[in-house]
Protein backbone atom coordinates (compact mmCIF):
# COMPACT_ATOMS: atom_id res chain seq x y z
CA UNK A 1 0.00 0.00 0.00
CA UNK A 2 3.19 2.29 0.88
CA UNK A 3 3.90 2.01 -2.92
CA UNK A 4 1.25 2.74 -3.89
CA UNK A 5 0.11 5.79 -1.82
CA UNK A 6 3.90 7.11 -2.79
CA UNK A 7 3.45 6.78 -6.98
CA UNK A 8 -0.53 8.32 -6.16
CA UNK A 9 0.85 11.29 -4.56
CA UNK A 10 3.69 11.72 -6.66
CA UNK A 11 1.54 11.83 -9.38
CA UNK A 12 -0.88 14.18 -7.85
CA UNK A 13 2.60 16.78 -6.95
CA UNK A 14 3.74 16.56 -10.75
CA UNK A 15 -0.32 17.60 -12.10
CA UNK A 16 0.24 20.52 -9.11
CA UNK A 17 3.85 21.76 -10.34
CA UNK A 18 2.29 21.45 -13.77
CA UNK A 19 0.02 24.38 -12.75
CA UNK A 20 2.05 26.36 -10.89
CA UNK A 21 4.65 26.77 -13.41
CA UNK A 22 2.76 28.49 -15.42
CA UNK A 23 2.52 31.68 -13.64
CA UNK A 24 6.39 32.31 -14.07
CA UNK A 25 6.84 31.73 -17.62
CA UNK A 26 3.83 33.92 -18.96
CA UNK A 27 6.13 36.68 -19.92
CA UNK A 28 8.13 34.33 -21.92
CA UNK A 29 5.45 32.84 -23.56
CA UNK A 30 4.12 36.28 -24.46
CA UNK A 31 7.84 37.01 -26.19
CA UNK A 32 7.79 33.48 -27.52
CA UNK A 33 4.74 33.45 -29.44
CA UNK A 34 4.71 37.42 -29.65
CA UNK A 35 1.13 37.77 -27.82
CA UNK A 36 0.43 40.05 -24.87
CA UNK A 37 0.13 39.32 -21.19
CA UNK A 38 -3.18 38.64 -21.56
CA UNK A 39 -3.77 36.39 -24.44
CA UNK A 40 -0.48 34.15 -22.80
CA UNK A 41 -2.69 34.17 -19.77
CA UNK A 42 -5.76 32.53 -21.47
CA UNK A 43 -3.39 29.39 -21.22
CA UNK A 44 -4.31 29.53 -17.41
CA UNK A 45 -8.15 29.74 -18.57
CA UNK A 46 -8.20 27.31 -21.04
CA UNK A 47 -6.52 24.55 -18.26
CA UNK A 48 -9.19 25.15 -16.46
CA UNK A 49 -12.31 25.31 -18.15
CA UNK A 50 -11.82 22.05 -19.91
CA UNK A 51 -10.56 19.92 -16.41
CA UNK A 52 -13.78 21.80 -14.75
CA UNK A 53 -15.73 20.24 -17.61
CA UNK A 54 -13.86 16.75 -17.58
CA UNK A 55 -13.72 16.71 -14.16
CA UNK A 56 -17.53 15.59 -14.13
CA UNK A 57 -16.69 12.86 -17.04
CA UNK A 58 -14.29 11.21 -15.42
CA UNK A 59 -15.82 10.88 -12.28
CA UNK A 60 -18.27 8.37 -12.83
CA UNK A 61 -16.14 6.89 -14.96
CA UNK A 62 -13.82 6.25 -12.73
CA UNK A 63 -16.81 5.05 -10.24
CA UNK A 64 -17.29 2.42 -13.18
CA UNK A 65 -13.90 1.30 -14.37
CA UNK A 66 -11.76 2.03 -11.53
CA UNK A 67 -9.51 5.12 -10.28
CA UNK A 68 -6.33 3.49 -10.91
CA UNK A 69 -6.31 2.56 -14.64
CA UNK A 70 -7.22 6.45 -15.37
CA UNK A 71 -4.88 7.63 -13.24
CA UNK A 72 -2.20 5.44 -15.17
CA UNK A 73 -3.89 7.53 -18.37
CA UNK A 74 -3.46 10.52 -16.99
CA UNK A 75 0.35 10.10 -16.76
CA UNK A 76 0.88 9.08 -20.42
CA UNK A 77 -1.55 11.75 -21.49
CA UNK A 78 -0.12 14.22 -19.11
CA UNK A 79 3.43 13.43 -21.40
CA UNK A 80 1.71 13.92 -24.36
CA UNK A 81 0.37 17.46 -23.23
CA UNK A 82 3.85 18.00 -22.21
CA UNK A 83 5.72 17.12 -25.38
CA UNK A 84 3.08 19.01 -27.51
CA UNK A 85 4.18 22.22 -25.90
CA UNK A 86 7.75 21.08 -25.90
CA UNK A 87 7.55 20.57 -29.99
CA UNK A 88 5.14 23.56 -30.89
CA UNK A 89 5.64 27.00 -32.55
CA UNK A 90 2.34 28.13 -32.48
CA UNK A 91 0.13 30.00 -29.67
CA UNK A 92 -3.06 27.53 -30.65
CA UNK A 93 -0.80 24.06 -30.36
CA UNK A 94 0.29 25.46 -26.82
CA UNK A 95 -3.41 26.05 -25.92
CA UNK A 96 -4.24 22.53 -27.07
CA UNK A 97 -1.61 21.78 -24.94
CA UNK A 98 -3.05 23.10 -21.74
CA UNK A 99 -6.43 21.96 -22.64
CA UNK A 100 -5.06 18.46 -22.74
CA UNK A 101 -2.99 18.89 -19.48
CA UNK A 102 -6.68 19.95 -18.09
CA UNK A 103 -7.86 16.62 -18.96
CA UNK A 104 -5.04 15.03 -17.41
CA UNK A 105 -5.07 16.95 -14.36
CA UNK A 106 -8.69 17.22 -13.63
CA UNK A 107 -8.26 13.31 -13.39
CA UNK A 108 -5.18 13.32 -11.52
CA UNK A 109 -7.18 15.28 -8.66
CA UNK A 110 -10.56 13.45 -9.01
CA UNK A 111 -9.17 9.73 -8.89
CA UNK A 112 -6.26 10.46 -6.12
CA UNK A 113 -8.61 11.48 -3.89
CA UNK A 114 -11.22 8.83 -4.51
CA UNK A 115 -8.53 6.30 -4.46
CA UNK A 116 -7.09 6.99 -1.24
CA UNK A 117 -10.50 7.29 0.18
CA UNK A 118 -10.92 3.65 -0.98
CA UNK A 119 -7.68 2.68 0.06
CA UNK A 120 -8.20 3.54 3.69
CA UNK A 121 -10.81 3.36 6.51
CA UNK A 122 -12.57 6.59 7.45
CA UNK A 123 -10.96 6.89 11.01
CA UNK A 124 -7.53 6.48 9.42
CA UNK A 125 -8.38 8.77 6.31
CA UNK A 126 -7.20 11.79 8.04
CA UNK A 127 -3.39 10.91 8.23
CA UNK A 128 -3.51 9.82 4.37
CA UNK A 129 -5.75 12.97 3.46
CA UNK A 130 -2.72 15.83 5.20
CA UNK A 131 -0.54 14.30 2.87
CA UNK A 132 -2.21 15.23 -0.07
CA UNK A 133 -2.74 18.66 1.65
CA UNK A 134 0.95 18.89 2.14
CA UNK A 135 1.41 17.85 -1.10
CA UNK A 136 -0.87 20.72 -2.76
CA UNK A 137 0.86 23.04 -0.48
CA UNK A 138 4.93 21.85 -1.62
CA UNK A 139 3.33 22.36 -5.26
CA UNK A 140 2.10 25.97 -4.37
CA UNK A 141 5.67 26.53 -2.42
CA UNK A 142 7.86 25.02 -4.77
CA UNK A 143 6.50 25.01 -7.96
CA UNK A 144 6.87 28.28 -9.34
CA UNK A 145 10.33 29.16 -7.90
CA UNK A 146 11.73 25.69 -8.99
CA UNK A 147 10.03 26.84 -12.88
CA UNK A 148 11.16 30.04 -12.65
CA UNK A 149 14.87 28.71 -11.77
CA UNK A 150 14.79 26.90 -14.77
CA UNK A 151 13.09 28.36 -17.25
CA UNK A 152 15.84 31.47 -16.44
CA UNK A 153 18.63 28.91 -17.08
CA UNK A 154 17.31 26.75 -20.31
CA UNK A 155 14.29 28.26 -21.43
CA UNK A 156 10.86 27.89 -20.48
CA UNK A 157 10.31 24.55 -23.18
CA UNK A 158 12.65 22.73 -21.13
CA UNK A 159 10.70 22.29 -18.08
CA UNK A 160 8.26 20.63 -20.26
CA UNK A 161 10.46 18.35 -21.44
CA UNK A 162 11.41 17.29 -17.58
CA UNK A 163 8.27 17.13 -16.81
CA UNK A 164 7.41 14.82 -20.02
CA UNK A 165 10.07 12.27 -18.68
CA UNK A 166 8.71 12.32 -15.30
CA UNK A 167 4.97 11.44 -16.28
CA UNK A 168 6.67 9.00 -17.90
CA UNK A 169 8.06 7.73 -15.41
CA UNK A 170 5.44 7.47 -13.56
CA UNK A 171 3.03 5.92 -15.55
CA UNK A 172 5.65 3.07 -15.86
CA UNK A 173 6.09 2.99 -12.45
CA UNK A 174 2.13 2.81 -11.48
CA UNK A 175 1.88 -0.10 -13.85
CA UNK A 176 4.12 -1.94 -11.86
CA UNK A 177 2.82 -0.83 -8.30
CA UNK A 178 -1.08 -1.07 -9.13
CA UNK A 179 -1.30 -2.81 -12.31
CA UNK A 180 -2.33 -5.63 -9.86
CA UNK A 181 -5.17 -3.66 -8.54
CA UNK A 182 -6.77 -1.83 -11.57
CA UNK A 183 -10.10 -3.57 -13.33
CA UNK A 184 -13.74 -2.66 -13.22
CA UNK A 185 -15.06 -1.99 -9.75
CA UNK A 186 -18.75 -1.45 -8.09
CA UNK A 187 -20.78 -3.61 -10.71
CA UNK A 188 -23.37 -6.38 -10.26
CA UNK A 189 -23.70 -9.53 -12.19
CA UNK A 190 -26.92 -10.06 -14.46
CA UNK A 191 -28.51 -13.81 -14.66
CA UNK A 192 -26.20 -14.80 -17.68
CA UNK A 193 -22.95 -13.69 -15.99
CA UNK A 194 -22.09 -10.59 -17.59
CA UNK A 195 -21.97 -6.94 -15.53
CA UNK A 196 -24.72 -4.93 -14.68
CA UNK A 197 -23.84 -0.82 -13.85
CA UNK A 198 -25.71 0.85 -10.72
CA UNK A 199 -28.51 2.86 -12.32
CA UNK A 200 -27.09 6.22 -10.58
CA UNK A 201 -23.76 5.35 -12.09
CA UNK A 202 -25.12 4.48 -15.46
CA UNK A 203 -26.96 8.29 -15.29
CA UNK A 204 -24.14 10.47 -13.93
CA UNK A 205 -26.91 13.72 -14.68
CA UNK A 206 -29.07 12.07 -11.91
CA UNK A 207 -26.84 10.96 -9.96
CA UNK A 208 -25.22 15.05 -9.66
CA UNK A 209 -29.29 15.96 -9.23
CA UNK A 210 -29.69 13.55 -6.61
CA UNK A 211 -26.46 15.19 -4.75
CA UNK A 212 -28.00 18.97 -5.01
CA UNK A 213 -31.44 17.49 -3.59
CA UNK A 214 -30.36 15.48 -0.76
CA UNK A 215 -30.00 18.08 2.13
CA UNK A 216 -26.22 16.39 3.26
CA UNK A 217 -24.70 15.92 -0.24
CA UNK A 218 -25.87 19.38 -0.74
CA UNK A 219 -24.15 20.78 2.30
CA UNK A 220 -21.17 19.28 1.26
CA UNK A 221 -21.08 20.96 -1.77
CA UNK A 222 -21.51 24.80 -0.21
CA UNK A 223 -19.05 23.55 2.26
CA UNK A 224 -16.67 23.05 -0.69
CA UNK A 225 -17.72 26.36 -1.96
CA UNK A 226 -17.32 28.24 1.39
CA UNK A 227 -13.73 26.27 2.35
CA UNK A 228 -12.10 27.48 -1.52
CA UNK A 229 -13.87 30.83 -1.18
CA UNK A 230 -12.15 31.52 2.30
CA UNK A 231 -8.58 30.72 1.02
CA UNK A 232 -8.87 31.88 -2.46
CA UNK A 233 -9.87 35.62 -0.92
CA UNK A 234 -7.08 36.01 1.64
CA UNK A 235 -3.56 34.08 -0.77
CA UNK A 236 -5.29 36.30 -4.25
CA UNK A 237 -4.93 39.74 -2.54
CA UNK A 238 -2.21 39.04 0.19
CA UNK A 239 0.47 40.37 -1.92
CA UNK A 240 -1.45 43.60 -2.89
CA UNK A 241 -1.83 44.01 1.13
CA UNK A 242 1.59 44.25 1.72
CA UNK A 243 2.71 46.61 -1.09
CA UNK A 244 -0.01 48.21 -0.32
CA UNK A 245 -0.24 49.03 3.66
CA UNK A 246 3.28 48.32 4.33
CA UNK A 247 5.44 49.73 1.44
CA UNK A 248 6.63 45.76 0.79
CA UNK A 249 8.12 45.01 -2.75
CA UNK A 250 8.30 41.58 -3.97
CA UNK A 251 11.64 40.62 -2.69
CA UNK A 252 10.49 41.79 0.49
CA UNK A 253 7.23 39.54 0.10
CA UNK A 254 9.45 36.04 -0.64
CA UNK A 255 10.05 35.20 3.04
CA UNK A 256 6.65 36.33 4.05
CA UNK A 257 5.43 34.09 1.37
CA UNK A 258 8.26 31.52 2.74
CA UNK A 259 6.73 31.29 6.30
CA UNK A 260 3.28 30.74 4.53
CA UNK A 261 4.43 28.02 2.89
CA UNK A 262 6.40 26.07 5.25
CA UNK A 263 3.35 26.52 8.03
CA UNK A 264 1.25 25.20 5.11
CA UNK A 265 3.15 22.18 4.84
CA UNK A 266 3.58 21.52 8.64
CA UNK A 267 -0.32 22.10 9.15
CA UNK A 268 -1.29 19.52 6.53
CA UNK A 269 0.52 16.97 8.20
CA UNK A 270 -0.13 17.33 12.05
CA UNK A 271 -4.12 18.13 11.10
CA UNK A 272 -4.82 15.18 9.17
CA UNK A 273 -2.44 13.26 11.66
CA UNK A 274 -4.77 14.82 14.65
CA UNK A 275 -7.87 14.53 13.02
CA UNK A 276 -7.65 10.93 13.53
CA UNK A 277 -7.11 11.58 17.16
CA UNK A 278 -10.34 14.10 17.45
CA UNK A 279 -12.20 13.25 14.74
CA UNK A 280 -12.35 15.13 11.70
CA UNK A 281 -15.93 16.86 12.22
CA UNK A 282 -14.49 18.05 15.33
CA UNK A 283 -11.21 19.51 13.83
CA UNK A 284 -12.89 21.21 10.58
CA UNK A 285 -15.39 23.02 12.63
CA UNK A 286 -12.95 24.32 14.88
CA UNK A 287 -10.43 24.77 12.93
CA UNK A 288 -13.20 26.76 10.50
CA UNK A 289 -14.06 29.12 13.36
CA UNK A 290 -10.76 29.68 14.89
CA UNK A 291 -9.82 31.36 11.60
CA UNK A 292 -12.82 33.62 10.96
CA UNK A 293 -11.69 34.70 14.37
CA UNK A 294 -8.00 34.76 12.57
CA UNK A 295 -9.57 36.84 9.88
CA UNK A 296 -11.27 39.56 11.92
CA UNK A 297 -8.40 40.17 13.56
CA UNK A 298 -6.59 41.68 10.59
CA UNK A 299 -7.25 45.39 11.49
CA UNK A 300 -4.75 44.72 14.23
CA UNK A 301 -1.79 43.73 12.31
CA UNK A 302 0.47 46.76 11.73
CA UNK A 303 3.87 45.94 11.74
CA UNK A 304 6.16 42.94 10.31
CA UNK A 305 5.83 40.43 13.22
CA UNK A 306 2.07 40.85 12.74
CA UNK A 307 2.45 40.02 9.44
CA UNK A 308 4.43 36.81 10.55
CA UNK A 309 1.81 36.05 13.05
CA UNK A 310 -1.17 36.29 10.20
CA UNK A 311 0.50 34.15 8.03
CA UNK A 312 1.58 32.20 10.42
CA UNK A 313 -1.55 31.57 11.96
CA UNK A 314 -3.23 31.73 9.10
CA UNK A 315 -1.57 29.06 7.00
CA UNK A 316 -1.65 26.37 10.02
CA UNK A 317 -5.33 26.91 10.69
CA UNK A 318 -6.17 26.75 6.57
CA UNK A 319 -4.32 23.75 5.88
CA UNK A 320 -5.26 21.86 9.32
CA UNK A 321 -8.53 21.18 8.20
CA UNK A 322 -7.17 20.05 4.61
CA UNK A 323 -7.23 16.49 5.18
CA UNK A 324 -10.11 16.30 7.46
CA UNK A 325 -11.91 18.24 5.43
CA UNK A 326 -11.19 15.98 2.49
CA UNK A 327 -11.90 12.77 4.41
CA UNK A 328 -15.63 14.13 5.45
CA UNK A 329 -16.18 15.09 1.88
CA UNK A 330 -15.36 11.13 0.30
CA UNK A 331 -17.64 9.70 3.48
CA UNK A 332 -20.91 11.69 2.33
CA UNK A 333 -21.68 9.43 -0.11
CA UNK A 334 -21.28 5.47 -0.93
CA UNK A 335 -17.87 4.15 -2.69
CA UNK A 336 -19.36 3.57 -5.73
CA UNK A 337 -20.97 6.94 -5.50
CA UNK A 338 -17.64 8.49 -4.55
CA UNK A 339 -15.39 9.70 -7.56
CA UNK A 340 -18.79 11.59 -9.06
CA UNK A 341 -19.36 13.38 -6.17
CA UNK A 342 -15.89 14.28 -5.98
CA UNK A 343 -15.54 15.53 -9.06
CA UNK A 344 -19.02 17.95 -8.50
CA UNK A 345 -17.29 18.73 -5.25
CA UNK A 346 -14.42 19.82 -7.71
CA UNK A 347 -16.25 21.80 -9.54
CA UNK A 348 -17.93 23.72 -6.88
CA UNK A 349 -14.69 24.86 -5.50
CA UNK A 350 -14.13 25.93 -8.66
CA UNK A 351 -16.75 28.16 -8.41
CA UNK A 352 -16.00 29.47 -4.95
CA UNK A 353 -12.46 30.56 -6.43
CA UNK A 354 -14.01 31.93 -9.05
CA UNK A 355 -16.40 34.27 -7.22
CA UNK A 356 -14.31 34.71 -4.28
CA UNK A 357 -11.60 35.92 -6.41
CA UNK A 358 -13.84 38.30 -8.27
CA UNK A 359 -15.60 39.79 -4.78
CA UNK A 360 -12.18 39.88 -2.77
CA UNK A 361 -11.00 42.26 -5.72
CA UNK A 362 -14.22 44.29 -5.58
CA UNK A 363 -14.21 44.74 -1.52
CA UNK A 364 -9.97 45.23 -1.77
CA UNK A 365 -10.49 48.32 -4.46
CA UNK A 366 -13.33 50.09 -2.05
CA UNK A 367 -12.24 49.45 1.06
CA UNK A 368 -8.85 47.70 1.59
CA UNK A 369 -7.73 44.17 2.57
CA UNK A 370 -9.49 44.24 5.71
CA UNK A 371 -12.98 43.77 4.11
CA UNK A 372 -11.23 41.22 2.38
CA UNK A 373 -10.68 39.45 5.25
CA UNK A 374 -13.80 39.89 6.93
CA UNK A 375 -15.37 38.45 3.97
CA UNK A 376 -13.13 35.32 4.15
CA UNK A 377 -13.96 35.21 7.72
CA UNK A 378 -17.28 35.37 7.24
CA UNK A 379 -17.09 32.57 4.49
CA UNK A 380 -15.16 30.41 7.42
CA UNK A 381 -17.41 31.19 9.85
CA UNK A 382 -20.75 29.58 8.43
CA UNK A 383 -18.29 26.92 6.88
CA UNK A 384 -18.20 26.19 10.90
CA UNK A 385 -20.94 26.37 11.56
CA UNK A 386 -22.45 23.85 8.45
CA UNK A 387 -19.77 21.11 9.78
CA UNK A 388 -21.17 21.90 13.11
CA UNK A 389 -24.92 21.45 12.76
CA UNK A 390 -25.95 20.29 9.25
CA UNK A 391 -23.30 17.42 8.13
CA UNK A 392 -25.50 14.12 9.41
CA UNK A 393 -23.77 10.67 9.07
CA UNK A 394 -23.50 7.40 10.59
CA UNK A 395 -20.05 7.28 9.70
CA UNK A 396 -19.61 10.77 11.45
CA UNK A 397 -20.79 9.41 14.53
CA UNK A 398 -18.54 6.21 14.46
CA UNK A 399 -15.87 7.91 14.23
CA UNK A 400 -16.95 9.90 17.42
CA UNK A 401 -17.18 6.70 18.97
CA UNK A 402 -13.30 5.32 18.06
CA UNK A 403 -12.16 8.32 19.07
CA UNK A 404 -13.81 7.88 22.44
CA UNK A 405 -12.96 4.82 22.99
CA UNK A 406 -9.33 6.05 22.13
CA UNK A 407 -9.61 8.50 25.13
């Protein structure tokens, strides 16, 4: 299992670095294709319109077939994407690019975290869950330094070509760690032998109706919504804060940025390592309401070790509820239910970035980063507060029950 949890989330960090070195190299591709700023930047848009869109393919697919041989897929098509923007001269051939790499990676994040939701029990899923929270958060850390390093030495082609060995790599290397495992999964057998498909499975357009109807599928979703909003709102207009209220240029933002990071990483892995201890309902709520408190505090900070102490804070209370968060979210629905309802979960974050980005710069422009913040806080606060009173499960309350039979 060690094996393969290691090739899964290896996987999962190469789709991540795939993203985040884009931000970096968008004034080269400008120069290299001769486009503006903004046209490069529809590389960023295109990425992520088409995984939003495959993202609800794939997961009942992979519901139907099985996470693992898609996520073997992904790899090889993830090196395709790769060497197509290695090879091209053209603006539209990069674009097709990215729009493949959005297929690859919008099943890279759907089927890891259905997979290790399969692979381990619910009051264990914590543990396995702040790893792939630490892992999004060494992506977000590393990614775009470690691209910009490179592309500044070789030229921003070449870190597609790394990266085209790597998937590579790793498909070859998940063939030989879970080639064992893959195969259809979560089908019946008719009279004559052959397999019969759930009927929500075999409907995936009911089966996403059925999880906006039913009151806790539905929760789960704002949850989602609420959870991206709060994060998206404070990390999108941190940087303007700073230069803005404190004189900071960007140089002066890197270790600011650094202690983010690093307390991103460490809270991933003690919160999903504690959540097992306190259960994860427990930890999200608090953790939820502990940083609206975080958040409202903002008007206070007004010198550098404040800063520190936001970010600080901030980034250990965020990414603490990461893996708990994510276990809660696969036990809201069956197994065979779970890589569709993953993938809508996807989606709705998607949306909360979306409109949290676009409200966080409305409130920043009018009234400064503290509204911001209170917004965030706000969005944190009722994400409490849902966790709190409105998630309902048996599975929930078992968990309750190991961990008080722990104490």
């Amino acid at each position: 299992m060690k094996l393969v949890l290691g090739a899964l989330l290896t996987l999962l960090l190469l789709g991540q670095v795939d993203v985040q070195i884009i931000s970096p190299i968008i004034p080269e591709l400008s120069k290299f294709f001769d486009v503006n700023i903004a046209t490069a930047g529809v590389a960023v848009t295109v990425y992520s319109v088409v995984g939003a869109i495959w993202a609800l393919v794939i997961g009942p697919l992979s519901d139907r077939f099985g996470r693992l041989i898609f996520l073997q897929l992904a790899a090889v098509v993830l090196a395709g994407a790769c060497a197509l923007a290695y090879l091209t001269q053209f603006f539209s051939m990069f674009l097709l690019s990215r729009a493949i790499a959005g297929i690859a990676g919008a099943t890279i994040s759907v089927c890891i975290i259905a997979q290790i939701a399969d692979m381990f029990p619910f009051e264990k899923r914590g543990k396995a869950m702040g790893l792939v929270g630490a892992v999004y958060a060494i992506a977000a850390v590393g990614g775009a330094p470690v691209g910009a390093l490179i592309a500044g030495q070789f030229g921003w082609s070449m870190l597609y070509a790394v990266a085209f060995f790597i998937a590579l790599f790793l498909a070859a290397s998940m063939y030989f760690t879970t080639g064992k495992q893959m195969g259809p999964r979560n089908t019946t057998t008719n009279p004559d032998g052959t397999p019969r498909l759930s009927p929500k499975i075999a409907n995936p357009l009911k089966e996403y109706r059925n999880f906006i109807s039913q009151s806790n599928t539905r929760n789960g979703l704002i949850l989602a919504v609420l959870i991206s909003a709060t994060a998206t709102a404070v990390v999108t207009y941190l940087g303007a804060w700073l230069a803005a209220d404190f004189s900071m240029q960007p140089g002066q933002m890197a270790p600011v940025y650094l202690s983010l990071g690093v307390s991103t990483i460490a809270g991933s892995l003690f919160g999903g390592w504690f959540s097992d201890k306190v259960g994860k309902q427990v930890l999200v709520g608090t953790t939820s309401i502990f940083l609206a408190v975080v958040l409202f505090c903002t008007i206070f900070v007004s010198n550098i070790i404040g800063i520190y102490g936001f970010c600080i804070s901030g980034g250990l209370v965020i990414a603490m509820r990461e893996g708990p968060y994510q276990a809660l979210i696969t036990e809201l629905v069956k197994s065979e239910e779970r890589g569709a309802y993953i993938a809508l979960k996807s989606t709705a974050a998607k949306t909360g970035i979306a409109v949290a980005a676009s409200i966080g710069g409305f409130l920043f422009e009018r009234f400064g980063f503290f509204a911001v913040a209170n917004f965030a806080g706000i969005c944190s606060l009722i994400a409490g507060l849902i966790v709190f009173r409105a998630l309902k499960m048996s599975s929930l309350q078992a968990d309750d029950a190991i961990v008080q039979g722990v104490k």
